[in-house]
Protein backbone atom coordinates (compact mmCIF):
# COMPACT_ATOMS: atom_id res chain seq x y z
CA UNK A 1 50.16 44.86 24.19
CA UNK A 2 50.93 47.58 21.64
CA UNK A 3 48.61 48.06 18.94
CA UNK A 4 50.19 47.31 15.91
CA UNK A 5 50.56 50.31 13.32
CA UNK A 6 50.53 50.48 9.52
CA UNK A 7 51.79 52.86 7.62
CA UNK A 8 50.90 54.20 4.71
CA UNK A 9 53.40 55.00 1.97
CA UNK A 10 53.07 55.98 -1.99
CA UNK A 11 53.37 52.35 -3.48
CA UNK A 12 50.19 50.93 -2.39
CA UNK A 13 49.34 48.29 0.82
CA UNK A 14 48.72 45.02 1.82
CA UNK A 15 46.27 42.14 2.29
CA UNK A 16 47.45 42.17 6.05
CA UNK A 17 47.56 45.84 6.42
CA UNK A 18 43.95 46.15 5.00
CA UNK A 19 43.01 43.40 7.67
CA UNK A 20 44.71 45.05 10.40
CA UNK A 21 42.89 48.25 10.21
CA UNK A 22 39.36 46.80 9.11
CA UNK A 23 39.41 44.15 11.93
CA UNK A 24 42.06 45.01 14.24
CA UNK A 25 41.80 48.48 14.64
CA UNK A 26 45.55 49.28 13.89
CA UNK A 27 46.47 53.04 14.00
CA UNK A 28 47.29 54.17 10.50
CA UNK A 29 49.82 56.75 9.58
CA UNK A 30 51.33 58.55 6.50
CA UNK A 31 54.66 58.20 5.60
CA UNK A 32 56.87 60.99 4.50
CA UNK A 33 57.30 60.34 1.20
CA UNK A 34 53.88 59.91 0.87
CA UNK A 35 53.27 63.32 2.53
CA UNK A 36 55.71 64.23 -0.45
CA UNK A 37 54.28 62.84 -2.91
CA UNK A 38 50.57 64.43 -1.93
CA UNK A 39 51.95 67.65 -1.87
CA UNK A 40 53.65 67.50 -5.08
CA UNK A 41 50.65 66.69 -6.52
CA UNK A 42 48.48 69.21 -5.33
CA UNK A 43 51.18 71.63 -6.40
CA UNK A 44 50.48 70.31 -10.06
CA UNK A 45 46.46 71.11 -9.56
CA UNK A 46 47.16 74.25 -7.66
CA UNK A 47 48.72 75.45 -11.19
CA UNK A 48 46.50 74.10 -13.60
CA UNK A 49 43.30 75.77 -11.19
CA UNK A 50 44.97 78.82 -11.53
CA UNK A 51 44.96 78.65 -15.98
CA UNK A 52 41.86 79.81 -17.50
CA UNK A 53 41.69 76.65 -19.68
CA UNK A 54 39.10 74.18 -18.18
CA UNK A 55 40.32 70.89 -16.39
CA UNK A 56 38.16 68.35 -15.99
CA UNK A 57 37.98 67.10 -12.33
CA UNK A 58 39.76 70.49 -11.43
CA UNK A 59 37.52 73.45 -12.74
CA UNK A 60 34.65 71.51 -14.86
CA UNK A 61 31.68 69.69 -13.74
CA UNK A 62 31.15 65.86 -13.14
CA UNK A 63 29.89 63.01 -15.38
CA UNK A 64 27.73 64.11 -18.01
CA UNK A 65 28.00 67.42 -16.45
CA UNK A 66 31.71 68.05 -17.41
CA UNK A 67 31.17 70.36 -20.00
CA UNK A 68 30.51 72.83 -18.12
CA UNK A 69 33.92 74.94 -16.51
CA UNK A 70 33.79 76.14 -12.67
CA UNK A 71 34.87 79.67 -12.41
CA UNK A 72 37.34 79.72 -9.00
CA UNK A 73 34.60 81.31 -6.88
CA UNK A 74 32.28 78.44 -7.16
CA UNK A 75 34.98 75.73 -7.08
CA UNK A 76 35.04 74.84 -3.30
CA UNK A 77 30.99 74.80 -3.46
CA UNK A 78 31.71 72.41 -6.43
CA UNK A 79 33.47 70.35 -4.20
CA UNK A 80 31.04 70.56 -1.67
CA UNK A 81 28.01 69.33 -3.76
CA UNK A 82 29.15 66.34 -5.17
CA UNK A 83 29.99 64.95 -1.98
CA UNK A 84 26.55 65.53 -0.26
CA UNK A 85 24.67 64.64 -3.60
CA UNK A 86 26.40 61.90 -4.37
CA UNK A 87 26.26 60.93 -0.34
CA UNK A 88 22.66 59.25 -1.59
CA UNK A 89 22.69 55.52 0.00
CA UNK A 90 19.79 53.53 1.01
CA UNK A 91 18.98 50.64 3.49
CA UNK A 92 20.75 48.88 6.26
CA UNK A 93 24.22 50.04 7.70
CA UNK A 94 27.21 48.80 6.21
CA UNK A 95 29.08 46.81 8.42
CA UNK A 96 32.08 48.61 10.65
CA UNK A 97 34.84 46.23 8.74
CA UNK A 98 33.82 47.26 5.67
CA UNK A 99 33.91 50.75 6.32
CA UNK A 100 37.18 50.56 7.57
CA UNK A 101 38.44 49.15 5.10
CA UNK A 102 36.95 51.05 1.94
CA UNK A 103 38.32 54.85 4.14
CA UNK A 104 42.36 52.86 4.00
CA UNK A 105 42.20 51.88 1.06
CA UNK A 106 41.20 55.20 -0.62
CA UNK A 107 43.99 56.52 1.74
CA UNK A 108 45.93 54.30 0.02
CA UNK A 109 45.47 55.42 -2.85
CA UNK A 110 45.49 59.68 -2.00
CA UNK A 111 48.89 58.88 -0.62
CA UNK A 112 50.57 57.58 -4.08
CA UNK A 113 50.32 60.77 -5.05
CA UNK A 114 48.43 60.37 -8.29
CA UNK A 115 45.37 62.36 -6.44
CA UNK A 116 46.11 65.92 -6.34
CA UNK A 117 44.44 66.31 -2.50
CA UNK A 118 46.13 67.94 0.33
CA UNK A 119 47.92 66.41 2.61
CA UNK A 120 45.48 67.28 5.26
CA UNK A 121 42.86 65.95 3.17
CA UNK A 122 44.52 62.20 4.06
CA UNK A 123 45.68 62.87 7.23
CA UNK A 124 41.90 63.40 8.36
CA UNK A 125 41.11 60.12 6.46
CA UNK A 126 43.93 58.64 9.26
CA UNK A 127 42.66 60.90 12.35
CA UNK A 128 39.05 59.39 12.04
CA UNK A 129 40.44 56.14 11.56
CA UNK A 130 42.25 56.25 14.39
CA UNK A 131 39.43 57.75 16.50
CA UNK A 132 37.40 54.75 15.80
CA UNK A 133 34.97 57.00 14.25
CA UNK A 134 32.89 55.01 11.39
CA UNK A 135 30.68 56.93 8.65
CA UNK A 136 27.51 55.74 8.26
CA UNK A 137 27.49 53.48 4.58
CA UNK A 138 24.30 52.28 3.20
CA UNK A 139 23.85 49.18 1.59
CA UNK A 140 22.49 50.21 -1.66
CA UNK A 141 24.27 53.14 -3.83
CA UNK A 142 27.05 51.77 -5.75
CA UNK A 143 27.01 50.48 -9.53
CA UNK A 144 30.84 49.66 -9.29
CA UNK A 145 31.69 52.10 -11.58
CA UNK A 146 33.31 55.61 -11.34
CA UNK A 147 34.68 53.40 -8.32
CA UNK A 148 31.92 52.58 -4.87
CA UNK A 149 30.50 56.45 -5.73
CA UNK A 150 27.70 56.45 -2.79
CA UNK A 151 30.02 54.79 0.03
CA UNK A 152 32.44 56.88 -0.69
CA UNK A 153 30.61 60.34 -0.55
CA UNK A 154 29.09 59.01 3.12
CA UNK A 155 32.52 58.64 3.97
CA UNK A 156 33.35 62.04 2.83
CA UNK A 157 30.58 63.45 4.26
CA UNK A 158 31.96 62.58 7.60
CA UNK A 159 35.30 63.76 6.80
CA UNK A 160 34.09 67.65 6.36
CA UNK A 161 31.68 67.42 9.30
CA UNK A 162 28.31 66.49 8.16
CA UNK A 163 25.84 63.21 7.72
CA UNK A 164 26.03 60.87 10.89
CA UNK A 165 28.42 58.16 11.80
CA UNK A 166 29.06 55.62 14.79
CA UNK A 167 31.54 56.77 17.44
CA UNK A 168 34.12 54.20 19.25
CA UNK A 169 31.26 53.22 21.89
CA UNK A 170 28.97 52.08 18.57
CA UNK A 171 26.67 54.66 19.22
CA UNK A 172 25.26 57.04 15.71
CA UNK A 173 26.14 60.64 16.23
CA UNK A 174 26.15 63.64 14.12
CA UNK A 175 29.49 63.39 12.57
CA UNK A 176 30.49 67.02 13.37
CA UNK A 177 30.09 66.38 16.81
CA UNK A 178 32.28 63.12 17.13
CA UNK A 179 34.96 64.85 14.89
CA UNK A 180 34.97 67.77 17.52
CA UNK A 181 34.67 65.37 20.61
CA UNK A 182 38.05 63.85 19.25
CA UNK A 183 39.67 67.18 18.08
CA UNK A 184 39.46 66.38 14.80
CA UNK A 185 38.46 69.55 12.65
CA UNK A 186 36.57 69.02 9.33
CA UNK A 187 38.28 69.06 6.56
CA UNK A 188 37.42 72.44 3.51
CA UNK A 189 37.13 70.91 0.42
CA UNK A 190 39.55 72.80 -2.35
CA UNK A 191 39.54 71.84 -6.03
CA UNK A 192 39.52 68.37 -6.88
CA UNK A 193 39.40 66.99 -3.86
CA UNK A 194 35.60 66.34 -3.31
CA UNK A 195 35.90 63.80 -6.85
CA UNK A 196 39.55 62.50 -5.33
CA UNK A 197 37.64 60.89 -2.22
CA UNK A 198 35.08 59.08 -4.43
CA UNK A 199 36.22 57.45 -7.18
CA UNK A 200 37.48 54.00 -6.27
CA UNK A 201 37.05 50.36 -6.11
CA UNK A 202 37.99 50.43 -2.09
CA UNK A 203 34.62 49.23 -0.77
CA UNK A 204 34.37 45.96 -2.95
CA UNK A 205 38.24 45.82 -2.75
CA UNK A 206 38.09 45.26 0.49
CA UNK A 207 35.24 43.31 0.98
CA UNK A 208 37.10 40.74 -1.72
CA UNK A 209 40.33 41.09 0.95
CA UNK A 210 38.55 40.42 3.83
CA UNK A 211 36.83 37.06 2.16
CA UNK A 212 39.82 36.19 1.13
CA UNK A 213 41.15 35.93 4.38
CA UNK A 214 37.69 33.86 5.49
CA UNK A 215 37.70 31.63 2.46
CA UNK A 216 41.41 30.42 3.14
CA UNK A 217 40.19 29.60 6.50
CA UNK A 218 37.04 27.51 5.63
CA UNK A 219 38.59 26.14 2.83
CA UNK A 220 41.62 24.54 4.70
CA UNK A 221 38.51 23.73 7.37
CA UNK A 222 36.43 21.63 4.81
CA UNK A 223 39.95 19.78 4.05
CA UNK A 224 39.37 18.65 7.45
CA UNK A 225 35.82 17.62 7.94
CA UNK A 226 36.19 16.17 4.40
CA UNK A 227 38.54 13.94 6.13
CA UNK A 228 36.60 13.62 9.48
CA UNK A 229 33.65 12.92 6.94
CA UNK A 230 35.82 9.98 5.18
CA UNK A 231 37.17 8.60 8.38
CA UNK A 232 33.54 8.61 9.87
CA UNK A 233 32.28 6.64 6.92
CA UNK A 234 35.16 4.12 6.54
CA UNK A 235 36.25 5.33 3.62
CA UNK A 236 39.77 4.63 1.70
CA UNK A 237 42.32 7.12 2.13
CA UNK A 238 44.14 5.84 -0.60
CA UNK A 239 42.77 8.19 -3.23
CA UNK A 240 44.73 11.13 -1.21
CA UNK A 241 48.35 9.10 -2.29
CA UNK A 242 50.35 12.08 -3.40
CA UNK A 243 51.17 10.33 -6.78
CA UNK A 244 47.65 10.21 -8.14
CA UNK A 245 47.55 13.71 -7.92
CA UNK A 246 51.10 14.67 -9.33
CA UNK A 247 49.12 13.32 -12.49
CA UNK A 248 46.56 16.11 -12.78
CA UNK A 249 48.99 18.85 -11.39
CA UNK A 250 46.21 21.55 -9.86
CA UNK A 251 47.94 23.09 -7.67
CA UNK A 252 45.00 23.22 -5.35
CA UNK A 253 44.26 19.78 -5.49
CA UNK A 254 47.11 18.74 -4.48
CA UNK A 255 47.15 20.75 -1.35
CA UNK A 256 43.25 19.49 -0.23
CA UNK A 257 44.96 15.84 -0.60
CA UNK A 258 47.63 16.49 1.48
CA UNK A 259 45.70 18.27 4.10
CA UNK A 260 43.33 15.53 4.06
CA UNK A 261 46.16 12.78 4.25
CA UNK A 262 48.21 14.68 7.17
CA UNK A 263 44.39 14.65 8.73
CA UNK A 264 43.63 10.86 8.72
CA UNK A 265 47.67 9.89 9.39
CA UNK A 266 47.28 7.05 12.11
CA UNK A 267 43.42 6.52 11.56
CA UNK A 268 42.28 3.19 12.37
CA UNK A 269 38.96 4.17 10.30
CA UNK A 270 40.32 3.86 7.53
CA UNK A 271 40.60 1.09 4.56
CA UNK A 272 37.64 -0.70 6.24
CA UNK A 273 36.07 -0.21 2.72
CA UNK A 274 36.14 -4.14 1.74
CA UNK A 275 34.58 -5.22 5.13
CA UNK A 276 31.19 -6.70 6.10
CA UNK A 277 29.78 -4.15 3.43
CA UNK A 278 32.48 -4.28 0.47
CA UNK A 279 32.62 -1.25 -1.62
CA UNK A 280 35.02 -0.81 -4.65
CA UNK A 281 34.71 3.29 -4.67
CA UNK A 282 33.63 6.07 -2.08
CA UNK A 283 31.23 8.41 -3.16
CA UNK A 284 32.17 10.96 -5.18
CA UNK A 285 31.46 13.48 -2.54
CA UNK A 286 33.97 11.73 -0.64
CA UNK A 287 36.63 10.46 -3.29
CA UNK A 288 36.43 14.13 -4.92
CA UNK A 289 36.88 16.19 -2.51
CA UNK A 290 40.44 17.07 -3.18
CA UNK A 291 39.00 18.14 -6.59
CA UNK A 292 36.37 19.97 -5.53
CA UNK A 293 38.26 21.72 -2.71
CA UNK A 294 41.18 22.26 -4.59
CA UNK A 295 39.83 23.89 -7.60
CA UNK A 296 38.03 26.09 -5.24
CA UNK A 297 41.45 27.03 -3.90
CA UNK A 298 42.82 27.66 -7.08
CA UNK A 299 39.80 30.32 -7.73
CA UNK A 300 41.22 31.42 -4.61
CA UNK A 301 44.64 32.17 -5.89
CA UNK A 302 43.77 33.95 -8.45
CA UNK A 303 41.00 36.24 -6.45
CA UNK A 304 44.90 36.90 -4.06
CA UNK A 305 46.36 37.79 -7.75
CA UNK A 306 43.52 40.27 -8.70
CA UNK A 307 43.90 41.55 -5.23
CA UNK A 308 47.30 42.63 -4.97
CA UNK A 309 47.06 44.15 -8.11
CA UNK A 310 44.45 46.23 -7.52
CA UNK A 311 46.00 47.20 -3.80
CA UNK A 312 49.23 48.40 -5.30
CA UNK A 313 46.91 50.77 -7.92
CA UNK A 314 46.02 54.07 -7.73
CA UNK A 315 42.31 54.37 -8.55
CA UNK A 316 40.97 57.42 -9.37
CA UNK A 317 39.75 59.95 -12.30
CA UNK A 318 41.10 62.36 -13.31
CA UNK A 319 44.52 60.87 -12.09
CA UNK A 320 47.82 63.29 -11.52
CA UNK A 321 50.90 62.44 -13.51
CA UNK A 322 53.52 64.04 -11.63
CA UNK A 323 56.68 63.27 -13.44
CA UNK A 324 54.81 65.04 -16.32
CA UNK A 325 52.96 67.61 -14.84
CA UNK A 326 49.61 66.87 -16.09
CA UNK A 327 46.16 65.63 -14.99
CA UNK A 328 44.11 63.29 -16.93
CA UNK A 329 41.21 61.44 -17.86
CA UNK A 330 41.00 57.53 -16.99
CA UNK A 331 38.62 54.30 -16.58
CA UNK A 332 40.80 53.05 -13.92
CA UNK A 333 37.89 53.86 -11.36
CA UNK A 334 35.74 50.68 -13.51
CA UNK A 335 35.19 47.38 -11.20
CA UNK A 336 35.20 45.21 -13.58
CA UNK A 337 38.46 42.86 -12.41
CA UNK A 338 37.15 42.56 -8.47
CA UNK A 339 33.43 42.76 -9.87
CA UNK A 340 34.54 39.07 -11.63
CA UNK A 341 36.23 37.50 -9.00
CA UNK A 342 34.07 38.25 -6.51
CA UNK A 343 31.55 36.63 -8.68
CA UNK A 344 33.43 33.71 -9.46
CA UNK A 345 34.67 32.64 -5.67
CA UNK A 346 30.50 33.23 -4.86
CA UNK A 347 30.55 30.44 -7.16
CA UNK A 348 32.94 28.40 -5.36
CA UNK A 349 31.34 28.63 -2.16
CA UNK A 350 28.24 27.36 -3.28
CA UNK A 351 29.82 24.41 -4.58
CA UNK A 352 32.14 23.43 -1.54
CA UNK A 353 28.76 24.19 0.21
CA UNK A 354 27.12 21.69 -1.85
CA UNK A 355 29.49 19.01 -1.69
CA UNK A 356 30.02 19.55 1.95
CA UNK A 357 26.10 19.01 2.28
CA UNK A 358 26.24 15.38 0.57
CA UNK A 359 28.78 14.07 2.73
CA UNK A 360 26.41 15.05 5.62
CA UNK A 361 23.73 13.57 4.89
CA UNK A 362 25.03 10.57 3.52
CA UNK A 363 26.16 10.36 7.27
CA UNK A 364 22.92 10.44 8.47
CA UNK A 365 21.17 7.91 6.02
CA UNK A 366 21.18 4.35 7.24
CA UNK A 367 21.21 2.74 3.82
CA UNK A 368 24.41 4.96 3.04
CA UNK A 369 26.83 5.20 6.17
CA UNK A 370 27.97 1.70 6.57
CA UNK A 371 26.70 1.04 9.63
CA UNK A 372 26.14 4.28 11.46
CA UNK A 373 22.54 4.57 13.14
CA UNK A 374 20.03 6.44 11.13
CA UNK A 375 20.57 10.23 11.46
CA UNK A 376 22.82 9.70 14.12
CA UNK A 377 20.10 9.42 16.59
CA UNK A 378 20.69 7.67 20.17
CA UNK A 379 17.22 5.93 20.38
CA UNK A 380 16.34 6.27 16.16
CA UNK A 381 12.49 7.18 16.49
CA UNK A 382 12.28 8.06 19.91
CA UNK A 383 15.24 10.86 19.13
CA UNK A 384 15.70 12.39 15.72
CA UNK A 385 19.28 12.83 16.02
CA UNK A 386 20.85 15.41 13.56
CA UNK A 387 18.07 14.91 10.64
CA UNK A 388 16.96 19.23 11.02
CA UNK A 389 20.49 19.91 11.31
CA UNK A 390 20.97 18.96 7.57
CA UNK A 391 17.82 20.67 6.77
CA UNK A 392 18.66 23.65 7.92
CA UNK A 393 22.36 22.67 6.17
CA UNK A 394 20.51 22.20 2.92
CA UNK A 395 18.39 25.59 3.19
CA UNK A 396 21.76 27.05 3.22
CA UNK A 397 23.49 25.40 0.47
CA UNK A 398 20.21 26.59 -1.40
CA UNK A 399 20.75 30.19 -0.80
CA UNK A 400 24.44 29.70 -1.98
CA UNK A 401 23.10 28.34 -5.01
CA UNK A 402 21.17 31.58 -5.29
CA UNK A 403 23.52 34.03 -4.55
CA UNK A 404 25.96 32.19 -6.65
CA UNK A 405 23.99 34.32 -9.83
CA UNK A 406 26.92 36.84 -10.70
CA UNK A 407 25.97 40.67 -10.48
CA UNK A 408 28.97 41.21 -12.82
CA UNK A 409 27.38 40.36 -15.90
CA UNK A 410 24.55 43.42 -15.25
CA UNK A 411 24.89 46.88 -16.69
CA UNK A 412 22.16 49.69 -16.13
CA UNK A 413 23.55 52.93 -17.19
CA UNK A 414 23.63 56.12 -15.37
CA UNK A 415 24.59 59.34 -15.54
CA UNK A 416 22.51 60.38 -18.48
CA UNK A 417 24.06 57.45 -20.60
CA UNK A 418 28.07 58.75 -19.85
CA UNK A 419 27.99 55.94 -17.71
CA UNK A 420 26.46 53.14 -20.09
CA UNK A 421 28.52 50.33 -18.51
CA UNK A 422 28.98 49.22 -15.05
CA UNK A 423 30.06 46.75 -13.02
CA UNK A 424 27.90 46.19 -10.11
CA UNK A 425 31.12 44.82 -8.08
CA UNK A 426 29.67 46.39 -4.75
CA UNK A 427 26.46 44.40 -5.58
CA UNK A 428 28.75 41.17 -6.29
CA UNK A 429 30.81 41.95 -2.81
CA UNK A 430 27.85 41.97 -0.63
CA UNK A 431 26.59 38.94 -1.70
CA UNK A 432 29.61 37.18 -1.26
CA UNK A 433 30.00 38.36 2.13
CA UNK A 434 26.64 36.58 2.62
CA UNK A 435 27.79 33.30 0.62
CA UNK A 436 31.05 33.57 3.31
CA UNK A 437 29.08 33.43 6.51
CA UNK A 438 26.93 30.43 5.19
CA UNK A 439 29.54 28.12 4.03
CA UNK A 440 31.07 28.85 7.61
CA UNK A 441 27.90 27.69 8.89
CA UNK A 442 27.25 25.00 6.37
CA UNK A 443 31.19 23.46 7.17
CA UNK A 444 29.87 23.50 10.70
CA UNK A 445 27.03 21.22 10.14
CA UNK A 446 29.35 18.86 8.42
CA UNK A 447 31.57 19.10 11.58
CA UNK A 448 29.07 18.83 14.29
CA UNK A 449 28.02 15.32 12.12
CA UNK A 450 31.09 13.86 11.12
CA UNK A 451 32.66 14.29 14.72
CA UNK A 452 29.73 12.86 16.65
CA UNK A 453 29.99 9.92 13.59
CA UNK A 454 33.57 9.27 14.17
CA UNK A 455 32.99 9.17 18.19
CA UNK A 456 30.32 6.44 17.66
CA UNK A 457 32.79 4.77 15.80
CA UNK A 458 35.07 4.51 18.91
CA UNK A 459 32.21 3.71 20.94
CA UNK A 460 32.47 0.55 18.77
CA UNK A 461 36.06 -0.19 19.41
CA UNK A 462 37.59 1.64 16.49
CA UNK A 463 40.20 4.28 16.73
CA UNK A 464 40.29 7.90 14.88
CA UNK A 465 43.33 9.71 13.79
CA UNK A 466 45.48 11.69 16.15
CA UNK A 467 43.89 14.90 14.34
CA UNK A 468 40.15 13.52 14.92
CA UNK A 469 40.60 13.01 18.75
CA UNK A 470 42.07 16.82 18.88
CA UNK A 471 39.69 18.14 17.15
CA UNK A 472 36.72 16.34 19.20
CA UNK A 473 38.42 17.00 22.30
CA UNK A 474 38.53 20.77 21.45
CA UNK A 475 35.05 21.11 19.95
CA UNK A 476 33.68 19.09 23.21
CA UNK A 477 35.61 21.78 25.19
CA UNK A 478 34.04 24.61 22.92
CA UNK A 479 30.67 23.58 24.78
CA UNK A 480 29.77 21.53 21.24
CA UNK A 481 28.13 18.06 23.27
CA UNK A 482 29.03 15.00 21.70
CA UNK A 483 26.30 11.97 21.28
CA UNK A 484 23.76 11.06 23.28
CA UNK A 485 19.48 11.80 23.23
CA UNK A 486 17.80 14.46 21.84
CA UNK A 487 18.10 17.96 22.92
CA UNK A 488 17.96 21.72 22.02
CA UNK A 489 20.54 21.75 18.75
CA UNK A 490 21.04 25.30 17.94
CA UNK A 491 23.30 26.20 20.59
CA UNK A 492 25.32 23.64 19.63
CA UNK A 493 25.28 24.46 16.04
CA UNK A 494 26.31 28.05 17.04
CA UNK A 495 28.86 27.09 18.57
CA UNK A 496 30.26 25.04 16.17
CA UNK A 497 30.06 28.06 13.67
CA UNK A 498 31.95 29.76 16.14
CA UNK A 499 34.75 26.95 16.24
CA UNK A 500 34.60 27.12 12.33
CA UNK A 501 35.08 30.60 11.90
CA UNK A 502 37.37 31.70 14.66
CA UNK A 503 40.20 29.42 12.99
CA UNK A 504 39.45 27.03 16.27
CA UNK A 505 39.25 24.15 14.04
CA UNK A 506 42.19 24.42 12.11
CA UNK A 507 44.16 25.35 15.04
CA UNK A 508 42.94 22.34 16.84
CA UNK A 509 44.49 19.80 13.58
CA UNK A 510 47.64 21.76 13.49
CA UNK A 511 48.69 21.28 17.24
CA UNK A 512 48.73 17.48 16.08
CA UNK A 513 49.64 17.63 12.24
CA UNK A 514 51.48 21.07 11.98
CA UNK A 515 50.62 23.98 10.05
CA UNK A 516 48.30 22.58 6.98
CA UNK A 517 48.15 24.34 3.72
């Protein structure tokens, strides 16, 4: 099979593209007008370099060092410096992904031409990319402001030679040394260009792209176990009935309701509500979940809007106006827009989380589940079924809660008070990336319970939904054991992760139901 390509042109990139090349490892390469349009631009610094009056970005210092000018012989030292100062991150590796990502996106921003680098400058940017050479990034370094400053300067670092990064095999090297082992030659920094390949939003852009991408996933996932959840507890599914939600016109809510619906089409679970035990309402937990999910997917739509807006800008300071010739001054490189999404859908995963939690243990409690055995257990007090399974769910939903704090509304100023307002957007990225991989995990439990519910239901003489048997059926052929006594759970709960996250779930609903929303 091929590997699939992306190029890079002068208009900005995609959701997909940014994907591709963070996850997929597609080969990236510049287009020709964007080869244009970089060396247009550096035609407009080369000329203003060359005029004795101070530019800042060009022939001045940085931050609230800018009023000093750079006389030419010191400019490439400039350069130089405020890459390997500025390369000052701390802590654990960044993950590959993200690195990835943040290098294409500020290549996709050098290539609109609003830079002023070299063409060569980028094309290195795409020749280590390709390589599958990854710069060592730090988890701690970036305020969100003047753009992911630390990341970025590791990055650079790599690009002309020095720090260390991880070759293709995953092994840390001196940078100079991979670059040379794949004939790639470090890069000579010339005016401008040092500040060009640091100041930009790419590392918590992309992190926000990449849970994006997740969140639609788990989101259409807890649609399902929602459902699983409902059918397992003999719930109503008339609260899904499209008309009761063409009322209160969310978008999003809409959608969860009709996933849910196509889910439990054919169930014989359902509408056993006014049985032995009658009931008027399902819990909220249950009954709401459209609500819940769908506003959660509305947060979601606009985190896609904020996205694509940012991936068709050009993000840097002092930016290059080339129909006029000039260079100038800008706050463009401030996180503030991704800084409050990313925020906001950290809030949104704790609450799915937290919802998702309820329905699970309400499956487990006897006095709650209409009829199931307590905590699912084969032999209740001989076995203790899945009651640790919802602890450890709830220790998770707990650490959503926490990391559901946004970093957004924190300022410390740097940079001698020139920078007195920040954004802290990385900080708000990598916690969300955290807040991702639990709600995977927390959906899991949810689907490990309500699928082992829903088969003791059949073992009972009922009969599940089309959708339920597929999805049991494929989680039992994941290596995910169904009932039965007591053994070692966390394989099993691993696995079920793995079904979660790997799209195995939805994939399993959609060979029965079609492609869900």
């Amino acid at each position: 099979m091929d590997m699939q390509t992306v190029v890079v042109g002068t208009s900005g990139t995609t959701a997909e593209d940014v994907v591709a090349v963070a996850r997929q490892g597609a080969r990236v390469e510049l287009s020709a007008a964007a080869v244009e349009a970089l060396t247009a631009a550096r035609e407009i610094v080369d000329a203003l370099a060359a005029k004795p009056e101070p530019v800042y970005g060009v022939s001045t210092g940085f931050g609230a060092l800018a009023s000093r000018h750079i006389g030419p012989g010191l400019r490439a030292q400039l350069q130089r410096n405020i890459v390997r100062s500025h390369a000052a991150g701390m802590g654990p590796h960044v993950e590959r992904e993200v690195v990835r990502a943040l290098m294409f996106l500020r290549l996709k921003t050098l290539a609109s031409g609003h830079t002023g680098v070299r063409p060569e400058v980028a094309q290195t940017i795409a020749d280590v990319l390709n390589a599958g050479i990854t710069p060592v990034v730090h988890e701690y370094g970036s305020l969100g402001c003047s753009g992911d400053l630390a990341p970025l300067s590791h990055c650079a670092l790599t690009l002309m030679g020095e720090g260390e990064a991880e070759g293709p095999d995953g092994t840390v090297r001196p940078a100079g040394e991979l670059l040379a082992t794949h004939g790639i030659t470090p890069v000579e920094l010339r005016e401008k260009e040092g500040l060009a390949l640091l100041n930009g939003t790419d590392g918590m852009l992309g992190m926000l792209v990449m849970a994006l991408a997740d969140l639609k996933n788990l989101y259409t996932s807890a649609d399902i176990t929602a459902a699983l959840s409902l059918e397992a507890l003999l719930g109503t599914d008339k609260v899904l009935a499209p008309e009761l939600h063409a009322i209160r016109p969310h978008p999003g809510q809409g959608v969860s309701a009709g996933n849910m619906l196509r889910v439990l089409a054919g169930s014989g679970l359902t509408g056993h509500h006014q049985d032995a035990a009658p009931r008027v309402q399902d819990a909220y937990s249950v009954r709401c979940a459209p609500q819940v999910n769908g506003a959660g997917r509305d947060t979601l739509a606009h985190g896609r809007l904020v996205a694509d807006r940012e991936l068709a800008s050009a993000v840097d300071n002092p930016v290059v106006l080339p129909g006029e010739g000039r260079v100038e001054s800008n706050g463009n490189f401030h996180g503030a827009p991704v800084a409050y999404v990313l925020d906001f859908l950290a809030i949104v995963a704790a609450d799915l989380g937290s919802i998702t939690e309820r329905r699970t243990d309400r499956l487990l409690d006897k006095n709650r589940s209409h009829g199931l055995p307590p905590f699912l257990a084969d032999d209740a007090g001989v076995d203790s079924g899945l009651m640790i399974a919802q602890y450890t769910q709830a220790a998770l939903v707990s650490e959503l809660k926490r990391l559901a704090v946004p970093a957004s509304v924190d300022s410390i100023p740097s940079s001698a008070m020139q920078e007195d307002h920040v954004s802290m957007g990385w900080s708000a990225a990598r916690k969300l990336r955290t807040a991702v991989t639990g709600l995977a995990r927390i959906v899991a439990v949810e689907l490990y319970a309500a699928t082992r519910a829903v088969e003791l239901r059949v073992a009972e003489g009922l009969s599940p939904a089309p959708a339920s048997r597929a999805v049991i059926e494929a989680l039992r052929a994941a290596g995910v054991e169904g009932p039965g006594p007591d053994r070692f759970l966390a394989p099993d709960l691993a696995a079920a992760d793995a079904f979660v996250r790997e799209g195995k779930l939805v994939a399993a609903v959609e060979a029965v139901t079609g492609q869900l929303a």
